[in-house]
C-alpha atoms as a PDB file:
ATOM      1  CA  UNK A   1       6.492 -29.509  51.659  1.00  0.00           C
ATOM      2  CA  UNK A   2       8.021 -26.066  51.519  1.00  0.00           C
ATOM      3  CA  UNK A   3       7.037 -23.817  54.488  1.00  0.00           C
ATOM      4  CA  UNK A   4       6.386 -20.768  51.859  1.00  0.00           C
ATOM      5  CA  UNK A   5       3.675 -23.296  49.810  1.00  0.00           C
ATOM      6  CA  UNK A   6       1.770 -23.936  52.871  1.00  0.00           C
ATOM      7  CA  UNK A   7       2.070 -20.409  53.449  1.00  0.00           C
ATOM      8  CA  UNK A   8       0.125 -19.575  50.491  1.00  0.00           C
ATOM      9  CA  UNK A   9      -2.179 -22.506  50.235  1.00  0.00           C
ATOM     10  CA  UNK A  10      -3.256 -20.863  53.384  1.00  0.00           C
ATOM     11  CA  UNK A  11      -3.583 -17.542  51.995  1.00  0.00           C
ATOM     12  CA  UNK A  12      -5.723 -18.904  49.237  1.00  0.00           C
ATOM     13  CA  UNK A  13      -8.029 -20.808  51.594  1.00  0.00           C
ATOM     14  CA  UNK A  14      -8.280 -17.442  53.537  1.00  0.00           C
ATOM     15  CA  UNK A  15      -9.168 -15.718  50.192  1.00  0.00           C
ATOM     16  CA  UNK A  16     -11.519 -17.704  49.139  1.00  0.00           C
ATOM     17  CA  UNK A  17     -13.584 -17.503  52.289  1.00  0.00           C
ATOM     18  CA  UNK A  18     -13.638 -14.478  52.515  1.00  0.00           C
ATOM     19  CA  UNK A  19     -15.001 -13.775  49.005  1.00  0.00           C
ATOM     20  CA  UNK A  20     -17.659 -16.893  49.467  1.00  0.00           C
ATOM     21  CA  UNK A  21     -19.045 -15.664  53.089  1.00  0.00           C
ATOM     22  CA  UNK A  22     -19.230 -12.072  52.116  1.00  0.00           C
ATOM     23  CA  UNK A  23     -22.387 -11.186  49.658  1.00  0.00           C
ATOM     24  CA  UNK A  24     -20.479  -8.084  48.987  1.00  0.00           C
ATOM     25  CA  UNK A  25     -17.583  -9.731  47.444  1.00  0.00           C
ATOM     26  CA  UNK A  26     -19.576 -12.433  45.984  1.00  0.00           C
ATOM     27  CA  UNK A  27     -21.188 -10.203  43.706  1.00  0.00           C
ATOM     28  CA  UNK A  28     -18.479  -7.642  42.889  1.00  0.00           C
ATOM     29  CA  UNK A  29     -16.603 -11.679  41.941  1.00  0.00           C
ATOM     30  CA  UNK A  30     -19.808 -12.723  39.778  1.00  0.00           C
ATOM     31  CA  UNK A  31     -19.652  -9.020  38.197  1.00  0.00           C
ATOM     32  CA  UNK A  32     -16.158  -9.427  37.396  1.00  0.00           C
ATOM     33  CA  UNK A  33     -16.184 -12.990  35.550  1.00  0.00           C
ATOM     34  CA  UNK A  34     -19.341 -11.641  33.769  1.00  0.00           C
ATOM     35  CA  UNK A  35     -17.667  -9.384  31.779  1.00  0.00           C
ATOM     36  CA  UNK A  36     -14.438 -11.201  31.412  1.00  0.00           C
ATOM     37  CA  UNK A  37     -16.963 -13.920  29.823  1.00  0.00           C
ATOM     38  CA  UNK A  38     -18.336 -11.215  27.722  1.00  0.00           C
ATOM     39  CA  UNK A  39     -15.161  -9.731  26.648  1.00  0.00           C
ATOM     40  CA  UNK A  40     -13.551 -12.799  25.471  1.00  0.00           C
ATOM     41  CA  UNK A  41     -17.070 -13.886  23.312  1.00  0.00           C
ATOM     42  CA  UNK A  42     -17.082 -10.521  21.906  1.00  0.00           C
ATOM     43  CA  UNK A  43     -12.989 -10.073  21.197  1.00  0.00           C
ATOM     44  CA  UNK A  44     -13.627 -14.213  19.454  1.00  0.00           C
ATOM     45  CA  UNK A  45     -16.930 -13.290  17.715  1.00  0.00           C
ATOM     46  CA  UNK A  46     -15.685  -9.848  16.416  1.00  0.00           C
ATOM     47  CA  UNK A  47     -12.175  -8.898  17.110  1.00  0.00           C
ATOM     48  CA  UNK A  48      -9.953 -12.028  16.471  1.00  0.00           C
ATOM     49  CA  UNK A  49     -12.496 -14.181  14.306  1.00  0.00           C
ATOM     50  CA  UNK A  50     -10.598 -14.726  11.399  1.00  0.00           C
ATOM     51  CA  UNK A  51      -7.572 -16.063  13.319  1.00  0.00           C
ATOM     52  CA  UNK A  52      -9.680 -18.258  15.475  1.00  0.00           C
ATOM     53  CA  UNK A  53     -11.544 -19.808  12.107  1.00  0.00           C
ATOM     54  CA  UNK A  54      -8.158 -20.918  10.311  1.00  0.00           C
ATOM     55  CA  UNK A  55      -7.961 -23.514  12.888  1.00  0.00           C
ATOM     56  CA  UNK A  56     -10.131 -26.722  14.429  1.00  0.00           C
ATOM     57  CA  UNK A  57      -8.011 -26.535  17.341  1.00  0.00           C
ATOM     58  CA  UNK A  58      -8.278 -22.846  17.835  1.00  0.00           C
ATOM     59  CA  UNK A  59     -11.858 -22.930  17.466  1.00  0.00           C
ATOM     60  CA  UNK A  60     -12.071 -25.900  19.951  1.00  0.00           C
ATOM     61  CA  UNK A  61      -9.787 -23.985  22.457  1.00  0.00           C
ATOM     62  CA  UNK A  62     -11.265 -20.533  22.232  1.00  0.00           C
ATOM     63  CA  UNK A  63     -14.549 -21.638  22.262  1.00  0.00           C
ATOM     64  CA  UNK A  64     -14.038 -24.625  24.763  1.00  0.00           C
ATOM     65  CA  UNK A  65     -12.562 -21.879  27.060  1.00  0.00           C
ATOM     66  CA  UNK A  66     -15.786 -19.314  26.512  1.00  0.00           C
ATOM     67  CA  UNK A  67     -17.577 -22.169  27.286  1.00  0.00           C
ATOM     68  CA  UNK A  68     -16.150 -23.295  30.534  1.00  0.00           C
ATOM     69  CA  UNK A  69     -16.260 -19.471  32.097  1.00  0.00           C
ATOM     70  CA  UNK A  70     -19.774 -19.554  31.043  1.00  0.00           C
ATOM     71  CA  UNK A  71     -20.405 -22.755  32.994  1.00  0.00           C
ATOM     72  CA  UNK A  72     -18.296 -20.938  35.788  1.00  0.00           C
ATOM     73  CA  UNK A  73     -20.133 -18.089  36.166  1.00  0.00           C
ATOM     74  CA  UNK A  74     -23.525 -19.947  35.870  1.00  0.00           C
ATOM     75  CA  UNK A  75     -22.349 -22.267  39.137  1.00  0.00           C
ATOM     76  CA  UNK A  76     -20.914 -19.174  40.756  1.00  0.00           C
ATOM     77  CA  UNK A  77     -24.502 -17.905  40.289  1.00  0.00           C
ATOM     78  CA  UNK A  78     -26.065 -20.536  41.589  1.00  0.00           C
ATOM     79  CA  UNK A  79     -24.111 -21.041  44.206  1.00  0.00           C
ATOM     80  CA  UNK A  80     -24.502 -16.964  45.412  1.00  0.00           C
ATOM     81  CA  UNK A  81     -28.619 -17.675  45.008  1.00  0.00           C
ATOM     82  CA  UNK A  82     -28.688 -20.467  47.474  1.00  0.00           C
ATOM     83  CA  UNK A  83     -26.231 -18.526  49.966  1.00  0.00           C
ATOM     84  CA  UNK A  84     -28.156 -16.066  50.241  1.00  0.00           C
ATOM     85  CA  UNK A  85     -31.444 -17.874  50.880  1.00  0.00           C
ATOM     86  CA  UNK A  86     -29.296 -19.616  53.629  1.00  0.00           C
ATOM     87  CA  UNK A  87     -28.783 -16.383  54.735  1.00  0.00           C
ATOM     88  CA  UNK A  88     -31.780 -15.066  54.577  1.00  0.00           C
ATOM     89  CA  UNK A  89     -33.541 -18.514  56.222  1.00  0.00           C
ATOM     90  CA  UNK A  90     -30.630 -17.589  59.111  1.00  0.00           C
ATOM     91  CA  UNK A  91     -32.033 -14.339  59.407  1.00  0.00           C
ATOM     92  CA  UNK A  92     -35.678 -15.589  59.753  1.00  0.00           C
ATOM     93  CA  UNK A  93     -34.688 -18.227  62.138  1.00  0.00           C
ATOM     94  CA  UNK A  94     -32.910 -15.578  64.372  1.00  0.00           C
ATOM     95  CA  UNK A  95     -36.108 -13.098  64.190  1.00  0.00           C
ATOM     96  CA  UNK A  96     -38.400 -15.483  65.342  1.00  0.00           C
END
């Protein structure tokens, strides 16, 4: 393997901790693929509509796609909501 790929698989790993261990981050993340979600079911519903409807395979792709960042965000959130009662259980632990 290339020295540069394991470079930035490394990078990415580092990345992604970071934003998974920091609430912070988590939630400015989870903000962020909200309204990309958003964005694209509002530009298919309303902006490109037409276009999307003169195809199956648009529909099924444009859709599909909405679909799958919904299901994203929706693990993303559950994922933040039992970090943070891990963190919070930590915190209790700690106190008492």
């Amino acid at each position: 393997m290339d020295p540069s790929q394991s470079n930035s698989w490394n990078e990415s790993i580092t990345l992604a901790r970071s934003i998974l261990r920091n609430r912070g981050e988590r939630r400015k993340w989870l903000a962020r693929m909200v309204v990309l979600t958003l964005v694209g079911i509002a530009i298919g519903q309303w902006g490109i509509s037409d276009w999307i409807s003169e195809s199956p395979w648009r529909v099924l792709l444009w859709w599909g796609g909405c679909a799958v960042a919904t299901c994203c965000v929706i693990l993303f959130a559950l994922y933040d909501a039992l970090a943070v009662i891990r963190e919070e259980r930590s915190k209790e632990g700690r106190n008492s």
